[in-house]
C-alpha atoms as a PDB file:
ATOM      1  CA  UNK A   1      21.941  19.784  30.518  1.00  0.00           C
ATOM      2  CA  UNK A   2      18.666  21.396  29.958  1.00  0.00           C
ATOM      3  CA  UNK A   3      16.976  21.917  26.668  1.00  0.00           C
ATOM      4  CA  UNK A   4      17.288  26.077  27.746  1.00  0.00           C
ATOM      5  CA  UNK A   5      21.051  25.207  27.861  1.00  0.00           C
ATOM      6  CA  UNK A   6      21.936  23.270  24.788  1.00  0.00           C
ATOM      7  CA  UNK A   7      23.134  25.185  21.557  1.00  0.00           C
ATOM      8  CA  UNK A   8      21.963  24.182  17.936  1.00  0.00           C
ATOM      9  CA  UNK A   9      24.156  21.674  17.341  1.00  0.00           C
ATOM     10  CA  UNK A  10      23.800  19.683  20.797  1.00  0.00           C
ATOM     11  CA  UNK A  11      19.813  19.616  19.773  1.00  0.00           C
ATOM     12  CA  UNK A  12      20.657  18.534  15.994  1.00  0.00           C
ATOM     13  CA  UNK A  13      22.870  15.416  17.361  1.00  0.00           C
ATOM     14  CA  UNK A  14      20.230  14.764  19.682  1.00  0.00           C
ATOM     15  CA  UNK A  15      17.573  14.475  17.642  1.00  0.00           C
ATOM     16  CA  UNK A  16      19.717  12.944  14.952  1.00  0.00           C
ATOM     17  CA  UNK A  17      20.277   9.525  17.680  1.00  0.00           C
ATOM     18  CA  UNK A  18      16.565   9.468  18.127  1.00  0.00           C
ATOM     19  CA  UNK A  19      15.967   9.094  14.765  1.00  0.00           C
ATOM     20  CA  UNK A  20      18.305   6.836  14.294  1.00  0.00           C
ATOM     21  CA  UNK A  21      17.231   4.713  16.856  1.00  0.00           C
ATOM     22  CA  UNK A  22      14.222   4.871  16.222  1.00  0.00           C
ATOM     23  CA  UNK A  23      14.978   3.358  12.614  1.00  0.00           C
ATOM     24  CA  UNK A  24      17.126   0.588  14.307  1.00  0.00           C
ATOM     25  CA  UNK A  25      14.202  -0.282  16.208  1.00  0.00           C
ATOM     26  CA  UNK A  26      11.979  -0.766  12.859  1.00  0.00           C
ATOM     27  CA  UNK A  27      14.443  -3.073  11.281  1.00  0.00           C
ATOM     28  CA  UNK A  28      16.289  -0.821   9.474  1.00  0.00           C
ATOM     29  CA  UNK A  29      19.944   0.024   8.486  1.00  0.00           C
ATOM     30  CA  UNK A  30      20.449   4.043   8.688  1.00  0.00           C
ATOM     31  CA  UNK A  31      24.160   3.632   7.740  1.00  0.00           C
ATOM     32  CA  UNK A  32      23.438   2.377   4.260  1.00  0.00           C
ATOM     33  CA  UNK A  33      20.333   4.964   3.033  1.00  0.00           C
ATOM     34  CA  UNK A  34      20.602   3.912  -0.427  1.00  0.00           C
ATOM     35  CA  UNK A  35      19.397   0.131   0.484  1.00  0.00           C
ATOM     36  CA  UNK A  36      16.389   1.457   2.662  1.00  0.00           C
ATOM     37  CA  UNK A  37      15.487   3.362   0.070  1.00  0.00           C
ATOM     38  CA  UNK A  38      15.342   0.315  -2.181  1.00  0.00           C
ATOM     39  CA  UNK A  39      13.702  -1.531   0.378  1.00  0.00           C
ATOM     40  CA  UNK A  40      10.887   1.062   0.592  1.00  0.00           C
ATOM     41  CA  UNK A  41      10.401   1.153  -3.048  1.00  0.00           C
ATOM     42  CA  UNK A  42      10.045  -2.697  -3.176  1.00  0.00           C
ATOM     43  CA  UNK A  43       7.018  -2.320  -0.851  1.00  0.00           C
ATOM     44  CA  UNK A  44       5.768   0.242  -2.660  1.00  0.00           C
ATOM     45  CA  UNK A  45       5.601  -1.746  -5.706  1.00  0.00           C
ATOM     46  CA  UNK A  46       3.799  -4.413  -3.712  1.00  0.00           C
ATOM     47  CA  UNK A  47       1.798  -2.374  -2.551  1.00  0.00           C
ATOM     48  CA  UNK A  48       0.655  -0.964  -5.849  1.00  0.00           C
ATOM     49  CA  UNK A  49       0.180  -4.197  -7.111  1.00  0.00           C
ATOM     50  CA  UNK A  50      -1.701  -5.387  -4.209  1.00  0.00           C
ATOM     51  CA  UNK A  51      -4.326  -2.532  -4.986  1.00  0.00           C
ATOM     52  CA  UNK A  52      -4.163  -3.093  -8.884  1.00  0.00           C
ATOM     53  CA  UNK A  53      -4.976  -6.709  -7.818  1.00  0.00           C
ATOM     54  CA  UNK A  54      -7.863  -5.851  -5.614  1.00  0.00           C
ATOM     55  CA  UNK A  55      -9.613  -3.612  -8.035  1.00  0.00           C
ATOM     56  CA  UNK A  56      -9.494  -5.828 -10.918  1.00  0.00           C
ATOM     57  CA  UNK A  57     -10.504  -8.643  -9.099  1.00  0.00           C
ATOM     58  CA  UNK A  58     -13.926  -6.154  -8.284  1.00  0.00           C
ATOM     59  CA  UNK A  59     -13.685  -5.267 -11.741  1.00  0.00           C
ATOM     60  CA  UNK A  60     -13.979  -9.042 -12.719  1.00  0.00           C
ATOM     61  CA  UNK A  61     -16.262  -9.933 -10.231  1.00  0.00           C
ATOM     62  CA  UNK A  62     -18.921  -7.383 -11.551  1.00  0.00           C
ATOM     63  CA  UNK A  63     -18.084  -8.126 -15.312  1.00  0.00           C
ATOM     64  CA  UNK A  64     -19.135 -11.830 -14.313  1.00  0.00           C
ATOM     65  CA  UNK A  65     -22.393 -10.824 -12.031  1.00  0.00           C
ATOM     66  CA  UNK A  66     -23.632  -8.446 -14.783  1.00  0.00           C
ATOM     67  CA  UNK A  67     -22.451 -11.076 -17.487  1.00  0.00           C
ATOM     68  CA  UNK A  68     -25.162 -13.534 -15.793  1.00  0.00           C
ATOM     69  CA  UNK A  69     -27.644 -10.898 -15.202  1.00  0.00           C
ATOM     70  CA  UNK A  70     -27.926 -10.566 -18.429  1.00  0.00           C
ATOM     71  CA  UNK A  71     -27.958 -14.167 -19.506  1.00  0.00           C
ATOM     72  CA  UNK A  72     -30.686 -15.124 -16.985  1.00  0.00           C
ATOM     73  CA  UNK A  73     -33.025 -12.078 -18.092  1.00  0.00           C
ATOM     74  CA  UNK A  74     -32.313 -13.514 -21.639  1.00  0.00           C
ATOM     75  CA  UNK A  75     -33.220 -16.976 -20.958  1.00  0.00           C
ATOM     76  CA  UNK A  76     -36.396 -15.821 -19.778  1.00  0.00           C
ATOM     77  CA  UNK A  77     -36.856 -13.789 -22.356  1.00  0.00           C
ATOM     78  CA  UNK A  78     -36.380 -16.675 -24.571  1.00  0.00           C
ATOM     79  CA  UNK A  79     -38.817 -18.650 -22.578  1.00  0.00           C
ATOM     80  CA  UNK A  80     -41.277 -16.572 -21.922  1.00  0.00           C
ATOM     81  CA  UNK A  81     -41.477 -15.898 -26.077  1.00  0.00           C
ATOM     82  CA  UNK A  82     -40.897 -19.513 -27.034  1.00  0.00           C
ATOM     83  CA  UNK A  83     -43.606 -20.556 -25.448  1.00  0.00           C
END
């Protein structure tokens, strides 16, 4: 059969086994949507927290570089006065 030749509903079922396949093929269940669904919200959530992680780890790392900056110009200042 030709794509000219098929009706709606022979394209619909066809392109409802690729997609289904094609969701076999990553590991996932398409007869049970409400799990997959789950599933992708867990790595959402890890996801989110992965980022969250990442920037406040960057957010920490700066606090403690300006932290010393600070220190070290005040030592000297403290030095350079002292003496």
């Amino acid at each position: 059969m030709s794509l000219q030749n098929m009706t709606h509903d022979d394209l619909k079922k066809l392109i409802a086994e690729a997609v289904r396949e094609t969701l076999v093929q990553m590991g996932a269940d398409p007869s049970n949507p409400i799990e997959m669904q789950r599933d992708f919200q867990h790595l959402r959530q890890w996801r989110r927290a992965g980022e969250d992680l990442r920037s406040k780890g960057m957010l920490t790392l700066l606090s403690i570089f300006i932290t010393g900056s600070v220190a070290l110009f005040l030592v000297g200042l403290r030095d350079y006065f002292g003496k």
